[in-house]
PDB file of N, CA and C in Angstrom:
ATOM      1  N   UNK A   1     207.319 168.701  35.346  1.00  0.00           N
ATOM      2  CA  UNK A   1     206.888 167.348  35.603  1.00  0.00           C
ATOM      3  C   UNK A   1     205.467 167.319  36.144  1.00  0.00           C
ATOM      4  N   UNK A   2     205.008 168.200  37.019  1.00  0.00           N
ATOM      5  CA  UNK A   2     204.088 168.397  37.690  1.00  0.00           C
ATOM      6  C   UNK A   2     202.635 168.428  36.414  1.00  0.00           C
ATOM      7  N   UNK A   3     202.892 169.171  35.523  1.00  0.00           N
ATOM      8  CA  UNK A   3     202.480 169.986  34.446  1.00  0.00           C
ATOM      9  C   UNK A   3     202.083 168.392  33.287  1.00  0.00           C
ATOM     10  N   UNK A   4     203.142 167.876  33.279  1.00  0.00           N
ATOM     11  CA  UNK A   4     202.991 166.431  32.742  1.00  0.00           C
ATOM     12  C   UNK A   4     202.243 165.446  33.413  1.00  0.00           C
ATOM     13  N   UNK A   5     201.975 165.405  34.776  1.00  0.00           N
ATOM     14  CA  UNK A   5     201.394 164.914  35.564  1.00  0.00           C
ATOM     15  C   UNK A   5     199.442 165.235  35.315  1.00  0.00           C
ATOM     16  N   UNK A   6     199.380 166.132  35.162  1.00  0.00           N
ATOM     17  CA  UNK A   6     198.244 166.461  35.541  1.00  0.00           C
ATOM     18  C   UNK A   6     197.696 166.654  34.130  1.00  0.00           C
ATOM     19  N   UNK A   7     198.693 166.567  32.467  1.00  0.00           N
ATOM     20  CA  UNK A   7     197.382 166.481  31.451  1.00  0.00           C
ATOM     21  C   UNK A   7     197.594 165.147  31.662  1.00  0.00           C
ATOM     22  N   UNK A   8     198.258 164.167  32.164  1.00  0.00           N
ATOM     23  CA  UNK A   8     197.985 162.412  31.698  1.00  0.00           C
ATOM     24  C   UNK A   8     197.063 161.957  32.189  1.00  0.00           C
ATOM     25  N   UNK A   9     196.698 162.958  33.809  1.00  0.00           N
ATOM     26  CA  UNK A   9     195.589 162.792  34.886  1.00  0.00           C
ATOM     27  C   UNK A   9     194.059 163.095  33.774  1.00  0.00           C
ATOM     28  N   UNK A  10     194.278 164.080  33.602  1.00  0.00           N
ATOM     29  CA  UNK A  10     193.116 164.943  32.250  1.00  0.00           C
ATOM     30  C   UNK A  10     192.924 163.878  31.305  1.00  0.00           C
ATOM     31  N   UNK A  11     193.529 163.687  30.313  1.00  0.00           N
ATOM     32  CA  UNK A  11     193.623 162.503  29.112  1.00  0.00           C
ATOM     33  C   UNK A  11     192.896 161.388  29.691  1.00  0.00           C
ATOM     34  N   UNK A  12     193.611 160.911  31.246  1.00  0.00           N
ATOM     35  CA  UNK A  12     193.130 159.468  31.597  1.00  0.00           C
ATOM     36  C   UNK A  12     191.643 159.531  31.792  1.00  0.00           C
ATOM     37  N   UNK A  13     191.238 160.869  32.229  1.00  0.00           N
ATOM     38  CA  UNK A  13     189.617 160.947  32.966  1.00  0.00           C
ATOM     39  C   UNK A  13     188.756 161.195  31.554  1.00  0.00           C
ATOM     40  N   UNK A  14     189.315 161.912  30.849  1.00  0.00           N
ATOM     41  CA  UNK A  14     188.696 162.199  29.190  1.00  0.00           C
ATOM     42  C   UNK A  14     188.317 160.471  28.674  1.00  0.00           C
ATOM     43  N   UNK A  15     189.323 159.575  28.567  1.00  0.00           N
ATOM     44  CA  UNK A  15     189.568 157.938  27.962  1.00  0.00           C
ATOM     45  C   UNK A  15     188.204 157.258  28.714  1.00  0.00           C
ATOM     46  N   UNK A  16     188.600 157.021  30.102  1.00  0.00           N
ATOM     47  CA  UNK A  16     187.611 156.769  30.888  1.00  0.00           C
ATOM     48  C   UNK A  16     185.929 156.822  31.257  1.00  0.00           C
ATOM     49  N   UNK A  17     185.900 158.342  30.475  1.00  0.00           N
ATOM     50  CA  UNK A  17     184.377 158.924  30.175  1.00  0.00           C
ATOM     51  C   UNK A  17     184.365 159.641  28.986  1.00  0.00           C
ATOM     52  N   UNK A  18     184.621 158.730  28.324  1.00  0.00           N
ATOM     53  CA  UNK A  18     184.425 159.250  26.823  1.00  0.00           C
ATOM     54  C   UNK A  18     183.312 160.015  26.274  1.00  0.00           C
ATOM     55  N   UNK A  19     182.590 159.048  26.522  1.00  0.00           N
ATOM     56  CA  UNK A  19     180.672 159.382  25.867  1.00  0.00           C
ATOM     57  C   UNK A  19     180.233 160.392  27.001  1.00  0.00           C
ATOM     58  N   UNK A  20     180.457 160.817  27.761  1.00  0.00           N
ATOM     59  CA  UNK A  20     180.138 161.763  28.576  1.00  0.00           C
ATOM     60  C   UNK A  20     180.878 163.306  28.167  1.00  0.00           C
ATOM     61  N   UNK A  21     182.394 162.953  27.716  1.00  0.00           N
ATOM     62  CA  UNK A  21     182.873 163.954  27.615  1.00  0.00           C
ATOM     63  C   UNK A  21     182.470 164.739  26.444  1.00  0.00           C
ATOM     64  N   UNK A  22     182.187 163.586  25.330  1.00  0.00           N
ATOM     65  CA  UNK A  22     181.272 163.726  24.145  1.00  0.00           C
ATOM     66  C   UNK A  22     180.368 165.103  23.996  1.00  0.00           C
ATOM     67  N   UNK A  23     179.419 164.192  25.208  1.00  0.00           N
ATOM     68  CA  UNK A  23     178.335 165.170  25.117  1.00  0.00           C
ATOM     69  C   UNK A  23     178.365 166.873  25.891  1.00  0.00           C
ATOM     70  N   UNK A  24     179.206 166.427  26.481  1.00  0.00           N
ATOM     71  CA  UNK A  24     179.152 167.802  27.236  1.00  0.00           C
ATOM     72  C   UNK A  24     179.918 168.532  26.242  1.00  0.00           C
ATOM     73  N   UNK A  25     180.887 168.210  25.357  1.00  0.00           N
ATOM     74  CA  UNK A  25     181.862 169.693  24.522  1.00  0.00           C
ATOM     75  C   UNK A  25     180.260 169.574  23.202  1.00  0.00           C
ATOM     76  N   UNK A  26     179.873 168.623  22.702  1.00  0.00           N
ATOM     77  CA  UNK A  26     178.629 169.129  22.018  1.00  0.00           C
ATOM     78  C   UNK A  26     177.856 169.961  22.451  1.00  0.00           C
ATOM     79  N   UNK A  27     177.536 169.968  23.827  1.00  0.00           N
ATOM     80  CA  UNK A  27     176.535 170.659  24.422  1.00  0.00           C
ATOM     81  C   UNK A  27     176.799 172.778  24.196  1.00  0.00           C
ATOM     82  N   UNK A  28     178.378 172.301  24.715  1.00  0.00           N
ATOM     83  CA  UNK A  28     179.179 173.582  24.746  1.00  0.00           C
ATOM     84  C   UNK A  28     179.406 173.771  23.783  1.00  0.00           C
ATOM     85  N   UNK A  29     179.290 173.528  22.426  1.00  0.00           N
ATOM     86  CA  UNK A  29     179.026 173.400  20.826  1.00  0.00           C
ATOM     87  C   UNK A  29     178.194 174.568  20.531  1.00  0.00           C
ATOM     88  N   UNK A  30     177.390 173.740  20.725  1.00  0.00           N
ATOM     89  CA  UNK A  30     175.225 173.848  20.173  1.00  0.00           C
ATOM     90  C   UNK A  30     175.544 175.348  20.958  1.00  0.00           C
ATOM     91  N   UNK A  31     175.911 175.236  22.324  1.00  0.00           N
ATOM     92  CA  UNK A  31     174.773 176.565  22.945  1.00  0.00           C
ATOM     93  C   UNK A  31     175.893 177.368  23.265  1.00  0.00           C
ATOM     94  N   UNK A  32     176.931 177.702  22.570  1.00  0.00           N
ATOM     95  CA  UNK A  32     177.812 179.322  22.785  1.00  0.00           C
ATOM     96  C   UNK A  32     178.773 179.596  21.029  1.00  0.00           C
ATOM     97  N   UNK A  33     179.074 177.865  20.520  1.00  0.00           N
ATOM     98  CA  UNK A  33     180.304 178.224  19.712  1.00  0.00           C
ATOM     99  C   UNK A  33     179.891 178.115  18.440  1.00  0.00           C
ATOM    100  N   UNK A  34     178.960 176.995  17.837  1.00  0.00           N
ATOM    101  CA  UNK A  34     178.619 177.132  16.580  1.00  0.00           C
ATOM    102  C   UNK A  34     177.689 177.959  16.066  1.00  0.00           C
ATOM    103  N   UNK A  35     177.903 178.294  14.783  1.00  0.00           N
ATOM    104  CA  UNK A  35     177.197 179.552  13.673  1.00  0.00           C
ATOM    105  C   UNK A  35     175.572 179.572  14.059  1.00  0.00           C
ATOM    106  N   UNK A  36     174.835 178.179  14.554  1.00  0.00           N
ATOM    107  CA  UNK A  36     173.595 178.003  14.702  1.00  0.00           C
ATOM    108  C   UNK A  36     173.050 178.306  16.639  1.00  0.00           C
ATOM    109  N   UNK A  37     173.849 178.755  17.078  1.00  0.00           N
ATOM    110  CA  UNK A  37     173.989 178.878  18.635  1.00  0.00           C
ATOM    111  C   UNK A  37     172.991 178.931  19.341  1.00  0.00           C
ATOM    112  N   UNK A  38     172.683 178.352  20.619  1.00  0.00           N
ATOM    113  CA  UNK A  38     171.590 179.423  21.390  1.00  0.00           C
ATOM    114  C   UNK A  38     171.499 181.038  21.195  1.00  0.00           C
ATOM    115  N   UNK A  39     172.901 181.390  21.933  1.00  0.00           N
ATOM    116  CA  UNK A  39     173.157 182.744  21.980  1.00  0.00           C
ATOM    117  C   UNK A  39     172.581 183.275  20.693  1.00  0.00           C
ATOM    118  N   UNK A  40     173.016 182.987  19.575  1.00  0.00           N
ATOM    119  CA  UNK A  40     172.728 183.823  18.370  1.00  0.00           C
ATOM    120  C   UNK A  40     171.001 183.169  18.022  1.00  0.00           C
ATOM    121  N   UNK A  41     170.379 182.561  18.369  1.00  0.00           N
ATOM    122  CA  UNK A  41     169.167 182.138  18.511  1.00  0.00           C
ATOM    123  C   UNK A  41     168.630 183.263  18.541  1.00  0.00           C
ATOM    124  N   UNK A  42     168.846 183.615  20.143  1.00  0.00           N
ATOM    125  CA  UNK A  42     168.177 184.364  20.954  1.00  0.00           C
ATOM    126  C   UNK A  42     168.248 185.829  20.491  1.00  0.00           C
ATOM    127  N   UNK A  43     169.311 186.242  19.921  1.00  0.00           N
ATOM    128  CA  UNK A  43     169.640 187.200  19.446  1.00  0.00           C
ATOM    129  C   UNK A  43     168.661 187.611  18.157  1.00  0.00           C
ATOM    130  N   UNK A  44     168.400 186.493  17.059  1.00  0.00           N
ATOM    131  CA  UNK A  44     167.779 186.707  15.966  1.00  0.00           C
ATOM    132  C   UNK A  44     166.422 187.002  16.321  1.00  0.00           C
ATOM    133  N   UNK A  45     166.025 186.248  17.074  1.00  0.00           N
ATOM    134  CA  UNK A  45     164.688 186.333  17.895  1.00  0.00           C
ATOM    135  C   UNK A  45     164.257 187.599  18.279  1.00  0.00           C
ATOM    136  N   UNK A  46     165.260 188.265  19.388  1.00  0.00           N
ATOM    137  CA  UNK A  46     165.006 189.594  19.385  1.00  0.00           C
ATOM    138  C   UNK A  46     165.377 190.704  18.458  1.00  0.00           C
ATOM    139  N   UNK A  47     165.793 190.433  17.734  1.00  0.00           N
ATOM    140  CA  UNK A  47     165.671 191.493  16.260  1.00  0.00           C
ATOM    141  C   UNK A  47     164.627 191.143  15.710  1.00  0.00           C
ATOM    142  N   UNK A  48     163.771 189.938  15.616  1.00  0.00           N
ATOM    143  CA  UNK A  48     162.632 189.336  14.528  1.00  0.00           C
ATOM    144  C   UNK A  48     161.563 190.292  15.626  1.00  0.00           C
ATOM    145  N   UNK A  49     161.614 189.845  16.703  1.00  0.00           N
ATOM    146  CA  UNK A  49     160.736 190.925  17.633  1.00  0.00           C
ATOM    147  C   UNK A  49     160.377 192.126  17.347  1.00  0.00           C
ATOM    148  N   UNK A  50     161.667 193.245  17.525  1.00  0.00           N
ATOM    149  CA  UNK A  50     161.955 194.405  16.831  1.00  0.00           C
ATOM    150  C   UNK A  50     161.325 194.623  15.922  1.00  0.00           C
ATOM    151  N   UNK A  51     161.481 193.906  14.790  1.00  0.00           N
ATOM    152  CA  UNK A  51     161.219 194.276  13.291  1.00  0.00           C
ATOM    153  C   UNK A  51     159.618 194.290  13.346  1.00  0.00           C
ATOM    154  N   UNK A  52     158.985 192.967  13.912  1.00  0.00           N
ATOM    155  CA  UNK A  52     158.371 193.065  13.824  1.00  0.00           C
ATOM    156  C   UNK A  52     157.048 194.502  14.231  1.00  0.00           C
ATOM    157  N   UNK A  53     157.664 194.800  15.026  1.00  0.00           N
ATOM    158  CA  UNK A  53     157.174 195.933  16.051  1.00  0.00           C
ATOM    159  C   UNK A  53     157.379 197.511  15.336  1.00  0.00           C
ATOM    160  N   UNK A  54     158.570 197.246  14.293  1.00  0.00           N
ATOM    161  CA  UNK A  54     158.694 198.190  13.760  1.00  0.00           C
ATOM    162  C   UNK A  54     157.772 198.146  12.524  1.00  0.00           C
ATOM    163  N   UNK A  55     157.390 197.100  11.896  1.00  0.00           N
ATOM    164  CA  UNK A  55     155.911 196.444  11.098  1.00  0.00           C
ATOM    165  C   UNK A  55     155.104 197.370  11.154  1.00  0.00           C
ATOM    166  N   UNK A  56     154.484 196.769  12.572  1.00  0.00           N
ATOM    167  CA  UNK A  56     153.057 197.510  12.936  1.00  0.00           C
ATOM    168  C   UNK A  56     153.165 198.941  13.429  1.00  0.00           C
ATOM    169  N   UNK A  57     154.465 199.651  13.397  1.00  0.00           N
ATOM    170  CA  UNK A  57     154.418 200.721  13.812  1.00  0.00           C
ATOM    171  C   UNK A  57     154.054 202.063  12.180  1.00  0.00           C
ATOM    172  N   UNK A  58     154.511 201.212  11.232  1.00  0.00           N
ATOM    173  CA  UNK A  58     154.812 201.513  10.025  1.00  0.00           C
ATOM    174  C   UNK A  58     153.252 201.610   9.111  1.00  0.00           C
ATOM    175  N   UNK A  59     152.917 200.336   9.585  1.00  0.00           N
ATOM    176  CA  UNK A  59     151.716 200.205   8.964  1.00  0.00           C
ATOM    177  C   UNK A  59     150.490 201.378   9.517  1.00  0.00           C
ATOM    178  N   UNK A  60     150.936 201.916  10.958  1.00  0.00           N
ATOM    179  CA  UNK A  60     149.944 202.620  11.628  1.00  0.00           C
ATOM    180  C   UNK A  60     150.567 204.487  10.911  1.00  0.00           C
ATOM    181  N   UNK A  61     151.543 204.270  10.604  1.00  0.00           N
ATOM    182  CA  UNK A  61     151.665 205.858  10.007  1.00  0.00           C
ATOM    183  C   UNK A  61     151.427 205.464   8.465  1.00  0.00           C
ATOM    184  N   UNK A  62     151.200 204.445   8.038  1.00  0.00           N
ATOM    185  CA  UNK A  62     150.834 204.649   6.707  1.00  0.00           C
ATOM    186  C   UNK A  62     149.303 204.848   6.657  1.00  0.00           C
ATOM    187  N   UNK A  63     148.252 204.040   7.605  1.00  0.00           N
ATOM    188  CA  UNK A  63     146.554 204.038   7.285  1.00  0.00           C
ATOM    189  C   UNK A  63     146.139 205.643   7.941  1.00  0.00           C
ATOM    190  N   UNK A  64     147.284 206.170   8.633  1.00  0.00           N
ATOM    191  CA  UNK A  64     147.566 207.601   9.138  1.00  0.00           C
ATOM    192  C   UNK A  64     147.415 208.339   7.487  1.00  0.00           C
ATOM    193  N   UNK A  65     148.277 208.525   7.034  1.00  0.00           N
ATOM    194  CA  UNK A  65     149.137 209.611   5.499  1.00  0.00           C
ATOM    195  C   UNK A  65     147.830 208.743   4.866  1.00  0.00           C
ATOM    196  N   UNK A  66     147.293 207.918   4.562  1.00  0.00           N
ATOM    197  CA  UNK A  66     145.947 207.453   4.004  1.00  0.00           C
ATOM    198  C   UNK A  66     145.321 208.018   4.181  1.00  0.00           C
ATOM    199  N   UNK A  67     144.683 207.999   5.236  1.00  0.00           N
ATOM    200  CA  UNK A  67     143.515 209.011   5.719  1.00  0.00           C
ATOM    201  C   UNK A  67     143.739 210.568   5.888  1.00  0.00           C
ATOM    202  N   UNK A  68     144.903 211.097   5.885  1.00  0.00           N
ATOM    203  CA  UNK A  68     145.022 212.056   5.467  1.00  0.00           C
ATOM    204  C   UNK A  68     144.884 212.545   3.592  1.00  0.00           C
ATOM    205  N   UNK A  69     145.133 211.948   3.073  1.00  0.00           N
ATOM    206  CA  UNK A  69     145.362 211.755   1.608  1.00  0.00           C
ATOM    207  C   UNK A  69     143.977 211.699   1.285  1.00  0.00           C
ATOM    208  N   UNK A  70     143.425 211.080   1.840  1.00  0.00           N
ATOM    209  CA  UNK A  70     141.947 210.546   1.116  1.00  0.00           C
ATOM    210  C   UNK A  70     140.543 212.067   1.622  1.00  0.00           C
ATOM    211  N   UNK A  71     140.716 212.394   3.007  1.00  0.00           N
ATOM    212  CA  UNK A  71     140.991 213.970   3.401  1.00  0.00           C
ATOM    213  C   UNK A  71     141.057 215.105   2.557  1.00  0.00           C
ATOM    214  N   UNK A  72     142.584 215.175   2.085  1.00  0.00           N
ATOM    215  CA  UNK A  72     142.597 216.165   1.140  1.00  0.00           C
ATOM    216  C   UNK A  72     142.490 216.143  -0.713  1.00  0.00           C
ATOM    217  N   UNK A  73     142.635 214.905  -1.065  1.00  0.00           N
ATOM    218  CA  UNK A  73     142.212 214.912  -2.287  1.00  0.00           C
ATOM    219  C   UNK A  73     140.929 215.520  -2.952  1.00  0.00           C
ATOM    220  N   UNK A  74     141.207 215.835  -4.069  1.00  0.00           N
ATOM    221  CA  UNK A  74     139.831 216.687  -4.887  1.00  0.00           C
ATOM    222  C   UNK A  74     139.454 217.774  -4.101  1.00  0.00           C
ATOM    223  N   UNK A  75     139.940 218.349  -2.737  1.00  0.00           N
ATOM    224  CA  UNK A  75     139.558 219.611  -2.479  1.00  0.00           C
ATOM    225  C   UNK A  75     140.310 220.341  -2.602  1.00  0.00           C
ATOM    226  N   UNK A  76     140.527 221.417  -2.763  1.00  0.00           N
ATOM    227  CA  UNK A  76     141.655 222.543  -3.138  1.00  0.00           C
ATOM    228  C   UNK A  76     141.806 223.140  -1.916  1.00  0.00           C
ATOM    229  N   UNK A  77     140.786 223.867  -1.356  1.00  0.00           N
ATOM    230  CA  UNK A  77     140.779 224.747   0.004  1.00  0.00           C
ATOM    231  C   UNK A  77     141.415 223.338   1.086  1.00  0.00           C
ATOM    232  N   UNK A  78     140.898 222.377   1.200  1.00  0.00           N
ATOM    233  CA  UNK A  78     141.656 221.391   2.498  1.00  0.00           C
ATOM    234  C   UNK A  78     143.011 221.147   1.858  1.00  0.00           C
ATOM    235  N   UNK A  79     143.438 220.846   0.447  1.00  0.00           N
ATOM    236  CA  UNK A  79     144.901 220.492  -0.040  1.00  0.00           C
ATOM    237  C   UNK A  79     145.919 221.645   0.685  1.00  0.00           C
ATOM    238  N   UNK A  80     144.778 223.007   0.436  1.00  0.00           N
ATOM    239  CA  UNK A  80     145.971 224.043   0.584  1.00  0.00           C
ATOM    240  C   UNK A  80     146.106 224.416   2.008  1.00  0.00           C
ATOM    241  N   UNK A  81     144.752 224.169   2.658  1.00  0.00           N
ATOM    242  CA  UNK A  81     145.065 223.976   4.218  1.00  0.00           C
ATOM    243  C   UNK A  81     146.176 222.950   4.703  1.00  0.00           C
ATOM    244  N   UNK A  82     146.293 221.884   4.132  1.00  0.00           N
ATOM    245  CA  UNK A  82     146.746 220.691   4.764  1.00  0.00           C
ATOM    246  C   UNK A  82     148.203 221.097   4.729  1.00  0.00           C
ATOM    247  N   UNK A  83     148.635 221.519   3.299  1.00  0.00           N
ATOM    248  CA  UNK A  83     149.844 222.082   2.812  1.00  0.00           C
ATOM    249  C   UNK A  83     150.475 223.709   3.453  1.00  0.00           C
ATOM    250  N   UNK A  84     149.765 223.844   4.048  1.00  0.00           N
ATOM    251  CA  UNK A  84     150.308 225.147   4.886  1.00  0.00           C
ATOM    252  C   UNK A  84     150.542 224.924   6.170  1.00  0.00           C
ATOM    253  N   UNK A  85     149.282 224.129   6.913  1.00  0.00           N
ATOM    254  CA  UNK A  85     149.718 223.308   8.114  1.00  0.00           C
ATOM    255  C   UNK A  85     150.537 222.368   8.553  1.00  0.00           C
ATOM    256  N   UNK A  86     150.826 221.240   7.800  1.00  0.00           N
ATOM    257  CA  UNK A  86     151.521 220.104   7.421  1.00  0.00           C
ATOM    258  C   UNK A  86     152.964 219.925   7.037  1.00  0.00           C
ATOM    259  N   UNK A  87     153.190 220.916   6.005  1.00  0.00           N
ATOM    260  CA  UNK A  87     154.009 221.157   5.639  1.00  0.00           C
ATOM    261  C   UNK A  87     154.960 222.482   5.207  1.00  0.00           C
ATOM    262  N   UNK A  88     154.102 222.891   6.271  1.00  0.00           N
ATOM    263  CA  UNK A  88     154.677 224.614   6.422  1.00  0.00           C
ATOM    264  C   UNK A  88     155.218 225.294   4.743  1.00  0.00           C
ATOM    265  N   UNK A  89     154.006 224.941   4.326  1.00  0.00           N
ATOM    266  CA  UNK A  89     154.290 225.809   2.351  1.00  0.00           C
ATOM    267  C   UNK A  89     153.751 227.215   2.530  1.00  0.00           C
ATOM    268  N   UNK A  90     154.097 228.085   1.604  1.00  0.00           N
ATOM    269  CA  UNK A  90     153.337 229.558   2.207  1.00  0.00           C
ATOM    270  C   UNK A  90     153.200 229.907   0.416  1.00  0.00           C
ATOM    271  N   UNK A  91     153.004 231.358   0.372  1.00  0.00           N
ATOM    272  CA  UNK A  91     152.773 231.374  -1.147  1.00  0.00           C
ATOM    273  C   UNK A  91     153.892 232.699  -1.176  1.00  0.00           C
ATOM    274  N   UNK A  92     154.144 232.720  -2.776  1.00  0.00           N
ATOM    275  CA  UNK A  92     155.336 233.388  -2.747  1.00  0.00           C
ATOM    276  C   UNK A  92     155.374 234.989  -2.073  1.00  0.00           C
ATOM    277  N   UNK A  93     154.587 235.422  -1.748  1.00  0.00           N
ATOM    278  CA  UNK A  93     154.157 237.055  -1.383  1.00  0.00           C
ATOM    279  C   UNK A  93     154.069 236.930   0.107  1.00  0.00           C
ATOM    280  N   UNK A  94     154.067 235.955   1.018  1.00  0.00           N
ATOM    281  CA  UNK A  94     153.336 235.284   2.410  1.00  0.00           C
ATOM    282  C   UNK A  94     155.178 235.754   2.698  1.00  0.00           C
ATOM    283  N   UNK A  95     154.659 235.984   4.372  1.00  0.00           N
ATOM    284  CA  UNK A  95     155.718 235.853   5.263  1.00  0.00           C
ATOM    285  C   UNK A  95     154.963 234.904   6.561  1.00  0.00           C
ATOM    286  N   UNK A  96     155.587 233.791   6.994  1.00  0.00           N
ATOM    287  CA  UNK A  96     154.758 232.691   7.904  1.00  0.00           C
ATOM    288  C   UNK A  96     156.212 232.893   8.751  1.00  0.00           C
ATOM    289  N   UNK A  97     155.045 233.059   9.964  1.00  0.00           N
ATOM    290  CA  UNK A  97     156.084 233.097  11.727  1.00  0.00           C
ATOM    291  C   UNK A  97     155.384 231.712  11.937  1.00  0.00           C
ATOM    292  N   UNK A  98     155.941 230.728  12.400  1.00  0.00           N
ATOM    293  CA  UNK A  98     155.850 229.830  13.501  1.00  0.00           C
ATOM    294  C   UNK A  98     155.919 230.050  15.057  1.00  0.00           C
ATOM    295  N   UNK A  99     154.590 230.066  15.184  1.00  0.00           N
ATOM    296  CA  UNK A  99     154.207 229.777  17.120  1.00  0.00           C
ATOM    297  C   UNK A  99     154.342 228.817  17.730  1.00  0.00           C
ATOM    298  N   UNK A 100     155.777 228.053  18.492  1.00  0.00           N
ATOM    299  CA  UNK A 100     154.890 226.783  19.269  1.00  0.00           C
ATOM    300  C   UNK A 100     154.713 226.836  20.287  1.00  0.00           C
ATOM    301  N   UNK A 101     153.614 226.253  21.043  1.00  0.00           N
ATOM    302  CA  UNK A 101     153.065 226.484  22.203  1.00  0.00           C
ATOM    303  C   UNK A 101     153.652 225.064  23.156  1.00  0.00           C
TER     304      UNK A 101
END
């Protein structure tokens, strides 16, 4: 009974302030429950951040391998330097130890 008491109490205060109650479950809508959310706002935002960051990080090892490229092209002695240093290539008769300091 008690239990019956208190949603008719609920219902009556819901009837009473309708347009209020309105806005507040919209509110609680918009900013936790629907597909377009704050929460997930904020979320896309900081991945668009990210990405972006991962952009300019991308773009800086590519004008990098550019300028390396542009470096060793048309020379043979820097290709084969670059390719022994770089990419640890040796020639078939070569035995190469790696030092790291």
């Amino acid at each position: 009974m008690q239990l019956k008491n208190r949603f008719l109490a609920i219902t009556h205060y819901l009837r009473q302030h309708m347009f209020s109650s309105l806005v507040v479950a919209s509110v609680i809508w918009l900013a936790f429950i629907s597909e377009h959310s704050l929460v997930s706002i904020l979320r896309l935002q900081h991945e668009k951040n990210r990405m972006q960051q991962e952009i300019v990080s991308f773009r800086d090892s590519i004008s990098h391998f550019e300028k390396s490229i542009e470096e060793v092209s048309g020379q043979s002695d820097e290709m084969e330097h670059f390719a022994r240093e770089k990419l640890l290539m040796k020639a078939p008769n070569e035995d190469v130890f790696l030092i790291e300091e």
